[in-house]
Each structure stands twice: as C-alpha cells, then as structure tokens.
PDB file of N, CA and C in Angstrom:
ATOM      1  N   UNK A   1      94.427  59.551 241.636  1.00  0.00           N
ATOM      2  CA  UNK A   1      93.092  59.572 241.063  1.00  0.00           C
ATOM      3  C   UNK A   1      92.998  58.461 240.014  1.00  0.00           C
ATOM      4  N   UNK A   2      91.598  57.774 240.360  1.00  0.00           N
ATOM      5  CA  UNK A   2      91.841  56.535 239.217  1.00  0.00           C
ATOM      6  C   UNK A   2      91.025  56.624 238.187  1.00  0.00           C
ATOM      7  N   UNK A   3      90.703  56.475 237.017  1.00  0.00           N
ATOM      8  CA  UNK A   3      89.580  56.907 236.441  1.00  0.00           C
ATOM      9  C   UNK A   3      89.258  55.327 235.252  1.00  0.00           C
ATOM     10  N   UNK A   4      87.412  54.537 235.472  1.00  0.00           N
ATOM     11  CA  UNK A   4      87.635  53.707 234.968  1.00  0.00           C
ATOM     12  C   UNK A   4      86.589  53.934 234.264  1.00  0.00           C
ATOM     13  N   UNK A   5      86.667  54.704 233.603  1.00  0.00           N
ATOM     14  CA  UNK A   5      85.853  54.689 232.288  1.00  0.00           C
ATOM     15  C   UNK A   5      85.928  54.722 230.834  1.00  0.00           C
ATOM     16  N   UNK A   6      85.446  54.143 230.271  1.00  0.00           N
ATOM     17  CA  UNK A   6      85.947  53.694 229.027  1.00  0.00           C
ATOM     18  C   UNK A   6      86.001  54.918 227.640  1.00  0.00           C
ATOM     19  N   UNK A   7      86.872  54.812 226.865  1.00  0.00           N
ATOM     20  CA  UNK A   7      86.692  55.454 225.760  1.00  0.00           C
ATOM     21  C   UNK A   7      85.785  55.817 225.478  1.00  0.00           C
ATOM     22  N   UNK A   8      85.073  56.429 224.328  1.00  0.00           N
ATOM     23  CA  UNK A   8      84.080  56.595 223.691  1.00  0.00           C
ATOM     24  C   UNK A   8      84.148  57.150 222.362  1.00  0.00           C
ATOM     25  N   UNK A   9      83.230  56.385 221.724  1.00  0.00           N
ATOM     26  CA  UNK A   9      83.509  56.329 220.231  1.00  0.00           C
ATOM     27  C   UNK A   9      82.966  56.574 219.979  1.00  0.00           C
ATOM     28  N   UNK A  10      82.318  57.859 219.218  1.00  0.00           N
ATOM     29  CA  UNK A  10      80.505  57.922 218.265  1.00  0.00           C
ATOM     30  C   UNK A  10      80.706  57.197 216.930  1.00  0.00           C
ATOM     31  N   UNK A  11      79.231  57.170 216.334  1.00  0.00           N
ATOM     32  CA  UNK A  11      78.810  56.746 215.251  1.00  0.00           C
ATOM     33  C   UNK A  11      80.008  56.720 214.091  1.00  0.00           C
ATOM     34  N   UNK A  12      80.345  58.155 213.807  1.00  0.00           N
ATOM     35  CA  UNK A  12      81.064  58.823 212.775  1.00  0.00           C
ATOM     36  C   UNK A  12      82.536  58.103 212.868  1.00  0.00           C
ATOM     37  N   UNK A  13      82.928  58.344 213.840  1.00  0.00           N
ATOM     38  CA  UNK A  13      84.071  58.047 214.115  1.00  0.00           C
ATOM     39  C   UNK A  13      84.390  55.973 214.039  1.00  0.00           C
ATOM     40  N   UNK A  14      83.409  55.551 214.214  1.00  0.00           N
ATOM     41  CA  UNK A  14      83.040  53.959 213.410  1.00  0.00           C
ATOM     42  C   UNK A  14      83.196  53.989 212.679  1.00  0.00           C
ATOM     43  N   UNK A  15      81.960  54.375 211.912  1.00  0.00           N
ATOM     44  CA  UNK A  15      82.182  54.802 210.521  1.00  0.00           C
ATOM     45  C   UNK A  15      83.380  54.571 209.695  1.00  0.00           C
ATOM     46  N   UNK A  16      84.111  55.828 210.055  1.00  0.00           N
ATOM     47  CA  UNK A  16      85.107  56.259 209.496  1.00  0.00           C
ATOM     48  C   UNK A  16      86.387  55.057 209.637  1.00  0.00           C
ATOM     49  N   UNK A  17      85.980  54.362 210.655  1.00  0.00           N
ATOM     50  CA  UNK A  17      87.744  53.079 210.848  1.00  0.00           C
ATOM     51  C   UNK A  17      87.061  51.721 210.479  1.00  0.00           C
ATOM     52  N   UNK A  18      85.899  51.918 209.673  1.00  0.00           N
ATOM     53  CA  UNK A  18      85.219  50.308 208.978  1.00  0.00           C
ATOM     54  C   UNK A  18      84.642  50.572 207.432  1.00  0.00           C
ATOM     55  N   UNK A  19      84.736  51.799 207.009  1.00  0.00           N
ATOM     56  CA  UNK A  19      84.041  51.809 205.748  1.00  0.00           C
ATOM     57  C   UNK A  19      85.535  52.697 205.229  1.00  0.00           C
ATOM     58  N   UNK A  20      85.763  51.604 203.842  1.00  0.00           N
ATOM     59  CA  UNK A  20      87.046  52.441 202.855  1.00  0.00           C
ATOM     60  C   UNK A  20      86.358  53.492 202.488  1.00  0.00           C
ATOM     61  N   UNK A  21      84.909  53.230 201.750  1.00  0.00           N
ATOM     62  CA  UNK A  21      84.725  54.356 200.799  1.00  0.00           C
ATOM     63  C   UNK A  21      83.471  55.221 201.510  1.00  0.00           C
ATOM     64  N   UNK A  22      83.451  56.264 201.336  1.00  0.00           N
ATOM     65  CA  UNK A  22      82.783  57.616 201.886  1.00  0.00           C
ATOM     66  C   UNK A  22      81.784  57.113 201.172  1.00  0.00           C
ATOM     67  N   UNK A  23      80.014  56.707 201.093  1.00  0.00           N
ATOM     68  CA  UNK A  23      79.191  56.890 200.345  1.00  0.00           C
ATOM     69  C   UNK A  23      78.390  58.067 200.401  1.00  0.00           C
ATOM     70  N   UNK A  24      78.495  58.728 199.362  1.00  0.00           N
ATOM     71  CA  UNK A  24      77.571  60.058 198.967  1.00  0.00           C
ATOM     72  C   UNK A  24      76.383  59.764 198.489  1.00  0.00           C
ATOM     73  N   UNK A  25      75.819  60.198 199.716  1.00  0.00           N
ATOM     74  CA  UNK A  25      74.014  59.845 199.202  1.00  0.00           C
ATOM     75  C   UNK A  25      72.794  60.705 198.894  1.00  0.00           C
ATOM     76  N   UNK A  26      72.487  61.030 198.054  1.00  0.00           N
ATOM     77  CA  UNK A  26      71.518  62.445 197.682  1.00  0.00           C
ATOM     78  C   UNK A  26      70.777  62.843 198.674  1.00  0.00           C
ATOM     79  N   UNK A  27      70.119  64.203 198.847  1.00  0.00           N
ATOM     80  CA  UNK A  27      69.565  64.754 199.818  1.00  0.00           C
ATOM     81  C   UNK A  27      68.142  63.530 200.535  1.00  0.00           C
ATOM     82  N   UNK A  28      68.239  63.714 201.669  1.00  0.00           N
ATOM     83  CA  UNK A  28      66.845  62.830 202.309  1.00  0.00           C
ATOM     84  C   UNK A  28      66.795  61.361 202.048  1.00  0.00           C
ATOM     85  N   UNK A  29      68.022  61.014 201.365  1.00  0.00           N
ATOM     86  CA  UNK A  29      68.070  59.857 200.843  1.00  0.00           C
ATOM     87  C   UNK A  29      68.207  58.827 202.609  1.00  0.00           C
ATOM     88  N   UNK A  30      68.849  59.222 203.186  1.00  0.00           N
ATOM     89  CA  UNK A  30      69.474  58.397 204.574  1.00  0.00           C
ATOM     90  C   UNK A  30      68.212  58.184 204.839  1.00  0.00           C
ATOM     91  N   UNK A  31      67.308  59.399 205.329  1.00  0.00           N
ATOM     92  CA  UNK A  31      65.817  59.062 206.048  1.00  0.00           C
ATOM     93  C   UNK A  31      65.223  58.581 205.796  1.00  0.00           C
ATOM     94  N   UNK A  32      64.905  58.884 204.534  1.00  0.00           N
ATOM     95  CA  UNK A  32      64.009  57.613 203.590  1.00  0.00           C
ATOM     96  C   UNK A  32      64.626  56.249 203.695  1.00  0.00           C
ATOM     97  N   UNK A  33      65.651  55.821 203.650  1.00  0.00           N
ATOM     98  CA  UNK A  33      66.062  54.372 203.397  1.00  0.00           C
ATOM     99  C   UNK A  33      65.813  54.053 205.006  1.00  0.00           C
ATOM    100  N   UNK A  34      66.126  55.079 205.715  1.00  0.00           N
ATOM    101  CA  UNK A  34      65.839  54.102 207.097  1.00  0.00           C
ATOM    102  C   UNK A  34      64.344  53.779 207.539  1.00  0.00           C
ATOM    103  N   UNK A  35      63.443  54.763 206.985  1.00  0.00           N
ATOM    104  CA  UNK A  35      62.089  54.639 207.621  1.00  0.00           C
ATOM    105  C   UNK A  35      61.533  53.418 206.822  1.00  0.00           C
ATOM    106  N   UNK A  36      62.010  53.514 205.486  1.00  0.00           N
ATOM    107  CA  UNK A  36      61.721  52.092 204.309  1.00  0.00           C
ATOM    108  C   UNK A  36      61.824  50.694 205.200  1.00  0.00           C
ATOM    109  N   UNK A  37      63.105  50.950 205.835  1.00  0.00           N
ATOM    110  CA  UNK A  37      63.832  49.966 206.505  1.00  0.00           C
ATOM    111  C   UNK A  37      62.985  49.239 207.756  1.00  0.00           C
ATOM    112  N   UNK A  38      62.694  50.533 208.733  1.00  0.00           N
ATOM    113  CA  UNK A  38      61.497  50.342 209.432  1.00  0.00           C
ATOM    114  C   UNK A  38      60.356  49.712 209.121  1.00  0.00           C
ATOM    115  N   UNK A  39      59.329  50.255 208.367  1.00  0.00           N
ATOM    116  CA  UNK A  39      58.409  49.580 207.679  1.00  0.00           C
ATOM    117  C   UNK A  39      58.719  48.296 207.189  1.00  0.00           C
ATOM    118  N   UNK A  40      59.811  48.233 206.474  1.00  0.00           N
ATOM    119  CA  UNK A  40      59.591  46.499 206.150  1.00  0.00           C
ATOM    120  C   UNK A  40      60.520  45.939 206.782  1.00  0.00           C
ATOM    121  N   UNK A  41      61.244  45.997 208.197  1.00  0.00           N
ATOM    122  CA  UNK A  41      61.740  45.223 208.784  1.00  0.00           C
ATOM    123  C   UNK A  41      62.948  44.695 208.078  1.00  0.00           C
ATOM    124  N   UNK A  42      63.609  45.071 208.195  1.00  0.00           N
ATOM    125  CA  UNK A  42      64.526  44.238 207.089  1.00  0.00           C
ATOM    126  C   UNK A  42      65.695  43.521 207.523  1.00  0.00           C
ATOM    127  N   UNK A  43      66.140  44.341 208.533  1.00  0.00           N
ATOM    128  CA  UNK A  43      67.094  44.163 209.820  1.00  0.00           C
ATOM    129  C   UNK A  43      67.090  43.609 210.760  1.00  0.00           C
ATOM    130  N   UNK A  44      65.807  42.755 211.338  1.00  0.00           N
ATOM    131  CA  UNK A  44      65.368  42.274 211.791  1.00  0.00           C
ATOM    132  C   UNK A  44      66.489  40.975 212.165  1.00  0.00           C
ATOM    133  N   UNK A  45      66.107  40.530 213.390  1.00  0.00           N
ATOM    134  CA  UNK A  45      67.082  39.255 213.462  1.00  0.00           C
ATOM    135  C   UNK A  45      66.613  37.864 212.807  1.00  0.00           C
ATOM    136  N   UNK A  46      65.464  37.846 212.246  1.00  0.00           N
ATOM    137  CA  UNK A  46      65.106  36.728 211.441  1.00  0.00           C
ATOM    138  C   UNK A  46      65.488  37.004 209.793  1.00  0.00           C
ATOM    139  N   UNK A  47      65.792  38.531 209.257  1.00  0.00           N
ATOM    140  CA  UNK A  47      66.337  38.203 208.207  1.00  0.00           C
ATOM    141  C   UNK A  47      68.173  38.288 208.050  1.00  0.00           C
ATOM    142  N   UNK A  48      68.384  39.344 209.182  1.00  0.00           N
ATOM    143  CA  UNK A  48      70.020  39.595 209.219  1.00  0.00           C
ATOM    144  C   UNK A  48      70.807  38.773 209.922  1.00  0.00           C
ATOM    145  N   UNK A  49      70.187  37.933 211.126  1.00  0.00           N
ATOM    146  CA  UNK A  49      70.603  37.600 212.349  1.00  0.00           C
ATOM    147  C   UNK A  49      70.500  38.246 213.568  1.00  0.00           C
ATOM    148  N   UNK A  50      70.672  37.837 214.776  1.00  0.00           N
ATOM    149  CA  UNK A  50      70.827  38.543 215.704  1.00  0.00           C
ATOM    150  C   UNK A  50      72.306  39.292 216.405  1.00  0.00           C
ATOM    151  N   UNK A  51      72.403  40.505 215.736  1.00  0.00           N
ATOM    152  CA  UNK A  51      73.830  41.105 215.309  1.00  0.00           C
ATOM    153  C   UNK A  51      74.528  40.886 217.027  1.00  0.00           C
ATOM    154  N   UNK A  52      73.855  41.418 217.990  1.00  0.00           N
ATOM    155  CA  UNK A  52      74.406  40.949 219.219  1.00  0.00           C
ATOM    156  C   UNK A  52      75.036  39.832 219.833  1.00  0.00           C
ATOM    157  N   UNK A  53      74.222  38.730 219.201  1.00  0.00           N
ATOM    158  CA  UNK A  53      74.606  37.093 219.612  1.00  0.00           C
ATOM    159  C   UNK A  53      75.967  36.962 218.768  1.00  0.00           C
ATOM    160  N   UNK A  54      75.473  36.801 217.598  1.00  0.00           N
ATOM    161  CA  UNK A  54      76.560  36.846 216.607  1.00  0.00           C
ATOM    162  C   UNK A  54      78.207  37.353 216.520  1.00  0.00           C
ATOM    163  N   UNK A  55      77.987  38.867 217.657  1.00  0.00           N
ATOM    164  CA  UNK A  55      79.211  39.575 217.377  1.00  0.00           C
ATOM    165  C   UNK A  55      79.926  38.628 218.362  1.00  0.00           C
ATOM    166  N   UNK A  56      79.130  38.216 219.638  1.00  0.00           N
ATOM    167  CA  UNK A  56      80.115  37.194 220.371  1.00  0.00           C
ATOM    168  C   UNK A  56      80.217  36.030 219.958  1.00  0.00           C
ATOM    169  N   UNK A  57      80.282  35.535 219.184  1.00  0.00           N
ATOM    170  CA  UNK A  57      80.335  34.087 218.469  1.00  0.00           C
ATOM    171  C   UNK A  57      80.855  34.225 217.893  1.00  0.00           C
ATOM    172  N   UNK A  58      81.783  35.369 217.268  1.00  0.00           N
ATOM    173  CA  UNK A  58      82.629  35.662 215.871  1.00  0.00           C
ATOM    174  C   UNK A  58      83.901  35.543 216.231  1.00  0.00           C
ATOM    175  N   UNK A  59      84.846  34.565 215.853  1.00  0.00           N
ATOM    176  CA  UNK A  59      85.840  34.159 216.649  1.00  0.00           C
ATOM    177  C   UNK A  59      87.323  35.243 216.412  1.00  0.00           C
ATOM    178  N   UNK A  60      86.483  36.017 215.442  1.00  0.00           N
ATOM    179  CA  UNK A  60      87.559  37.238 214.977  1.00  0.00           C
ATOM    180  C   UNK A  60      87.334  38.370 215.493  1.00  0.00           C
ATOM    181  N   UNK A  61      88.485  39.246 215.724  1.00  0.00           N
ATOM    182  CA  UNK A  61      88.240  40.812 216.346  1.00  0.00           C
ATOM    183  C   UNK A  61      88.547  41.724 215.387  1.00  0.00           C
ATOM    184  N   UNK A  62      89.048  41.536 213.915  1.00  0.00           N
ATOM    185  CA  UNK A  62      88.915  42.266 213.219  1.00  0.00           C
ATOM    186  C   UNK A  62      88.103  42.533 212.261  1.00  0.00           C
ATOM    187  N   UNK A  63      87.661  43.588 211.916  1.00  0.00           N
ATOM    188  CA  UNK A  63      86.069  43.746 211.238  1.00  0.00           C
ATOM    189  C   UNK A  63      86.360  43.152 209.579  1.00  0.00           C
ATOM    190  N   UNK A  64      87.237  42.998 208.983  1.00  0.00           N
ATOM    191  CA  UNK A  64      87.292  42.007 207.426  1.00  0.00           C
ATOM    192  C   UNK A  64      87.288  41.232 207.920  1.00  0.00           C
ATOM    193  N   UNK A  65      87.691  39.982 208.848  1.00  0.00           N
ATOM    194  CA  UNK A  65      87.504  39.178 209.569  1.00  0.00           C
ATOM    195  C   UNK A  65      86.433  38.469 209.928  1.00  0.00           C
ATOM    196  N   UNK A  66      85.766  39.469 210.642  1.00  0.00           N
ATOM    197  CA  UNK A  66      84.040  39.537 211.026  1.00  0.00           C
ATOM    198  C   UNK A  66      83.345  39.644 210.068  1.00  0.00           C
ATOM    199  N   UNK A  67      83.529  40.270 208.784  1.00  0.00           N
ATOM    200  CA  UNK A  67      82.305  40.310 207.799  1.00  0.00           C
ATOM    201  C   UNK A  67      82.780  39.218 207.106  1.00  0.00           C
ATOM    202  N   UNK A  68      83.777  38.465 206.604  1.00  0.00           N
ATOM    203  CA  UNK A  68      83.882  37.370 206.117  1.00  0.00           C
ATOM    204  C   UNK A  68      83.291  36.338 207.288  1.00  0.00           C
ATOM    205  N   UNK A  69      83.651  35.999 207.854  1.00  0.00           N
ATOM    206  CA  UNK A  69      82.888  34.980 208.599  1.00  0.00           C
ATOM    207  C   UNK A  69      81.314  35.337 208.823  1.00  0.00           C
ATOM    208  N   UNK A  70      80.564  36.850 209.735  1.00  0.00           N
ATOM    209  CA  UNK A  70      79.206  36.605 209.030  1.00  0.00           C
ATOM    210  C   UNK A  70      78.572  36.611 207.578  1.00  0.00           C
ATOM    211  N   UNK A  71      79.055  36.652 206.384  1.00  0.00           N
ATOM    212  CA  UNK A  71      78.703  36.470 205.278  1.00  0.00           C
ATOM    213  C   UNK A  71      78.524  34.966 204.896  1.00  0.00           C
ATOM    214  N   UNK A  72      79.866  34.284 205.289  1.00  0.00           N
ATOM    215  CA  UNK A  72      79.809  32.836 205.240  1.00  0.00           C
ATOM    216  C   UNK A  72      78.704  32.211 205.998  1.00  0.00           C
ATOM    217  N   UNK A  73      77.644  32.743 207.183  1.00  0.00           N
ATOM    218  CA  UNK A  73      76.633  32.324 207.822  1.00  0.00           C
ATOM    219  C   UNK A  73      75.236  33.276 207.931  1.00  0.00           C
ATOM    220  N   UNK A  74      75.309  34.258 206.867  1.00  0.00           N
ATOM    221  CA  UNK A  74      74.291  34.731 206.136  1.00  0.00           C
ATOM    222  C   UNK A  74      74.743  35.170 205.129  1.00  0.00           C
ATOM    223  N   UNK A  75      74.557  34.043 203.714  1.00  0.00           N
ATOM    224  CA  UNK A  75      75.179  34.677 202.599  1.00  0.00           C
ATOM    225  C   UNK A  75      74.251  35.429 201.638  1.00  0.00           C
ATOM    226  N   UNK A  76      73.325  35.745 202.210  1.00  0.00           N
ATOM    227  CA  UNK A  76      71.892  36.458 201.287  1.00  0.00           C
ATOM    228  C   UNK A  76      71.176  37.349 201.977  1.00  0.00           C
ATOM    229  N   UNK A  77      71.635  37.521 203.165  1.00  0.00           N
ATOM    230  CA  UNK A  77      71.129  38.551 204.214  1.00  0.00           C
ATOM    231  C   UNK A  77      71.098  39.897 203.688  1.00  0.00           C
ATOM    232  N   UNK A  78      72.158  40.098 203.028  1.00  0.00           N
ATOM    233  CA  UNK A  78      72.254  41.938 202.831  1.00  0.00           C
ATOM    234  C   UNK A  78      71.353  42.044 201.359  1.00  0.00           C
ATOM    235  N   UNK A  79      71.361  40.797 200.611  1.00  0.00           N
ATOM    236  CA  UNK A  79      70.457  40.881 199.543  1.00  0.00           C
ATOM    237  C   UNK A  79      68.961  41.168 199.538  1.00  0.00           C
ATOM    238  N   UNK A  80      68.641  40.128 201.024  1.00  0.00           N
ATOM    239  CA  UNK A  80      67.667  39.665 201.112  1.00  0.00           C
ATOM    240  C   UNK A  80      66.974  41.392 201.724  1.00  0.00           C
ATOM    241  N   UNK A  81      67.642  41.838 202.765  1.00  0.00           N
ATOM    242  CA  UNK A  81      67.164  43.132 203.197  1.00  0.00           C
ATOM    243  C   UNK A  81      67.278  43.989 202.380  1.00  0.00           C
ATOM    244  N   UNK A  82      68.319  44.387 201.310  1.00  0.00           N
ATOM    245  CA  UNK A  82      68.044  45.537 200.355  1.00  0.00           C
ATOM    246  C   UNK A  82      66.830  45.068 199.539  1.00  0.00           C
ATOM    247  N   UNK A  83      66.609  44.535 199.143  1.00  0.00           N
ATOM    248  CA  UNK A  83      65.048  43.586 198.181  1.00  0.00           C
ATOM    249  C   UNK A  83      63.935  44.468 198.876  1.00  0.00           C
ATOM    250  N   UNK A  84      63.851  44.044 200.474  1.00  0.00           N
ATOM    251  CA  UNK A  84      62.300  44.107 201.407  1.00  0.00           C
ATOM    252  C   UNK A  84      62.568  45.842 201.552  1.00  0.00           C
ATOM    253  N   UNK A  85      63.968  46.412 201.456  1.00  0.00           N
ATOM    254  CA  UNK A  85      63.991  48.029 201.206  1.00  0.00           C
ATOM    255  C   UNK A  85      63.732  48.679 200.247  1.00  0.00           C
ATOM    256  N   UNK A  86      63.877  48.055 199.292  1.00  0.00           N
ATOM    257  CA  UNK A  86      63.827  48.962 197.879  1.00  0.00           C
ATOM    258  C   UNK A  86      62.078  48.470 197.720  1.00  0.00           C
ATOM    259  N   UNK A  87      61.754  47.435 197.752  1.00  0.00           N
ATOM    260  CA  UNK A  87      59.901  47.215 197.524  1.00  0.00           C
ATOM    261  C   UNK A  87      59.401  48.581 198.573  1.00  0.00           C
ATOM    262  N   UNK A  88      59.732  48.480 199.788  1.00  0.00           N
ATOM    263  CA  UNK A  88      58.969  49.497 200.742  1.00  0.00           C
ATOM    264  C   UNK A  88      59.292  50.986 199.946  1.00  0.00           C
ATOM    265  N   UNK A  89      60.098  51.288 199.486  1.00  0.00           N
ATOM    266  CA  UNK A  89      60.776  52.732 198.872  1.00  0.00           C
ATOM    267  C   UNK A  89      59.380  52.756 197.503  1.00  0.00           C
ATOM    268  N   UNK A  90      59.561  51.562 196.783  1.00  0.00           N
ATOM    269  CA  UNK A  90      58.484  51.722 195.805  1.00  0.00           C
ATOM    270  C   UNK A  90      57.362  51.745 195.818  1.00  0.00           C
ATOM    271  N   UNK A  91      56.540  51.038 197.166  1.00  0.00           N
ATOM    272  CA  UNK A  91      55.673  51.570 197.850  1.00  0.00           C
ATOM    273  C   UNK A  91      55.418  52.849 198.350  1.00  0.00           C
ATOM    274  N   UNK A  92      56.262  53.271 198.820  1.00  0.00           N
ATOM    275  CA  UNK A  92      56.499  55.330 199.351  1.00  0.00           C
ATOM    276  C   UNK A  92      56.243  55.546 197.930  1.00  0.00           C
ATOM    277  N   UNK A  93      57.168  55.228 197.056  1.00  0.00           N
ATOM    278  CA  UNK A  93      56.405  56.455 195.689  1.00  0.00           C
ATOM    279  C   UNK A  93      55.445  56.361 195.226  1.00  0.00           C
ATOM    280  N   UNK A  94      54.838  55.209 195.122  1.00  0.00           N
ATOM    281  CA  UNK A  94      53.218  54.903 194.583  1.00  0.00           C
ATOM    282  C   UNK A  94      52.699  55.905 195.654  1.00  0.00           C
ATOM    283  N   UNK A  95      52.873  55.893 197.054  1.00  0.00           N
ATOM    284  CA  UNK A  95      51.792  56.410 197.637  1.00  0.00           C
ATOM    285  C   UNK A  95      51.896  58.047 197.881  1.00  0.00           C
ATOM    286  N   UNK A  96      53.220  57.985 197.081  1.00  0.00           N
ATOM    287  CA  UNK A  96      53.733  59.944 197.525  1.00  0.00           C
ATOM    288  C   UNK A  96      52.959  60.573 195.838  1.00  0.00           C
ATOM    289  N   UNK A  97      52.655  59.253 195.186  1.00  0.00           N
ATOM    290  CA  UNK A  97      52.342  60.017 194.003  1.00  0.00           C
ATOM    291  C   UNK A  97      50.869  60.348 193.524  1.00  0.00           C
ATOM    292  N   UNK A  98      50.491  59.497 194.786  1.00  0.00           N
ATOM    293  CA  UNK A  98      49.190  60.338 195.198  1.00  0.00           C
ATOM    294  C   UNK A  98      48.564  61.153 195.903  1.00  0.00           C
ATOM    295  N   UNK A  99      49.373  61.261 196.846  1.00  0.00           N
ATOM    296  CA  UNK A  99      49.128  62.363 197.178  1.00  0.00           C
ATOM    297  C   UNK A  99      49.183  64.014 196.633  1.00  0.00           C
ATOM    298  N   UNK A 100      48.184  64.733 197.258  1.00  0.00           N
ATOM    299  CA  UNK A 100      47.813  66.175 196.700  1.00  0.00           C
ATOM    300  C   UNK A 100      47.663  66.993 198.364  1.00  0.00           C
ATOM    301  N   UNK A 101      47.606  68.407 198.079  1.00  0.00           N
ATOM    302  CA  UNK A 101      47.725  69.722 198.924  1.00  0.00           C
ATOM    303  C   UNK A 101      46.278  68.973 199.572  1.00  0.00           C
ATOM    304  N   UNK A 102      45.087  68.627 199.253  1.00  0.00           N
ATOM    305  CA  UNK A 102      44.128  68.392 200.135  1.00  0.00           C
ATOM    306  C   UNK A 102      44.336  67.449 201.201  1.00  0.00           C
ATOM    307  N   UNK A 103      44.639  66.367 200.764  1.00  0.00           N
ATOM    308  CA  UNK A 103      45.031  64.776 201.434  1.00  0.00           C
ATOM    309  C   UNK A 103      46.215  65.404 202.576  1.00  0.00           C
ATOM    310  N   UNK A 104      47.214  66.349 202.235  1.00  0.00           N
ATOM    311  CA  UNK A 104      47.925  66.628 202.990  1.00  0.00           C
ATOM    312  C   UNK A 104      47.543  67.288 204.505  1.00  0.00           C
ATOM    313  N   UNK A 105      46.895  68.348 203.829  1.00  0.00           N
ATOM    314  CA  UNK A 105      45.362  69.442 204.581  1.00  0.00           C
ATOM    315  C   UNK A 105      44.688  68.566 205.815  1.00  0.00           C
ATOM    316  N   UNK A 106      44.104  67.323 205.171  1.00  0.00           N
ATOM    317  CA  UNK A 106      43.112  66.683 205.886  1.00  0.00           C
ATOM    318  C   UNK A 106      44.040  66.180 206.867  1.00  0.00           C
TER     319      UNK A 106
END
C-alpha cells in the first residue's frame, strides 16, 4: 500500500515552530485587529509584498533566514501596516463611541 499524501500542519502548530514568544492578547482583541486589518488593507501585496512570489524567491528555507532577507526588501512594511491598523482601530472607536441602543435597534 502506497500512500502519497502529504503531512499536515494546522495554523497552531506553525505558530508554535516560528514564534519564540506566546503573545497574550486581551479578549476580542485578535478580531478586532483582523477586521481593522481588513478595512484598511494593510496586508495587501502593495504594502507587504506579494507573500507567495516572495516565499519562492527567498533563497533560504529557514524562517530567521527568511525574515531577515524579507525585511532587508521590505524594511517598513510591518511598520507601514501596523500604522494603516491602528488608524482603522481608532476609527472603530470614534465610531463605537457613538453609537447607542437605538442606532443599534435600527
């Protein structure tokens, strides 16, 4: 019996063999930063790159490796997207802080 299918790795388990430190993030905090993220695009391949093209062009297979070399060819990328995240987040609170039980209603 031959069997050719590949491993499989979830999310978590990434995670866990590329990030040293565990970040603890307050309740609803994940959702919010991603929908922020959404809204203002941030990830986008015109501000991050195009992470697909890129990963094959990276002449390294190890991930310190890989983030040193894409840093060296977007060195303001992760700046540039936390900036267009945190404005959209401050936008959500201006607009969560107007809201009331009616506006919700309607």
């Amino acid at each position: 019996m031959k069997f050719n299918k590949r491993p499989k790795i979830n999310v978590e388990e990434i995670r866990e063999l590329i990030v040293k430190d565990k970040v603890e993030l307050p309740k609803y905090a994940s959702p919010l930063i991603n929908l922020a993220n959404r809204f203002a695009q941030a990830t986008r391949p015109e501000v991050v790159g195009q992470m697909s093209e890129l990963v094959k062009k990276c002449p390294y297979k190890d991930f310190e490796e890989w983030k040193r070399w894409y840093l060296s060819k977007y060195p303001n990328a992760i700046e540039v997207a936390t900036n267009k995240i945190m404005n959209m987040l401050s936008r959500f609170k201006e607009t969560i802080d107007k809201l009331d039980k009616e506006t919700v209603r309607k």
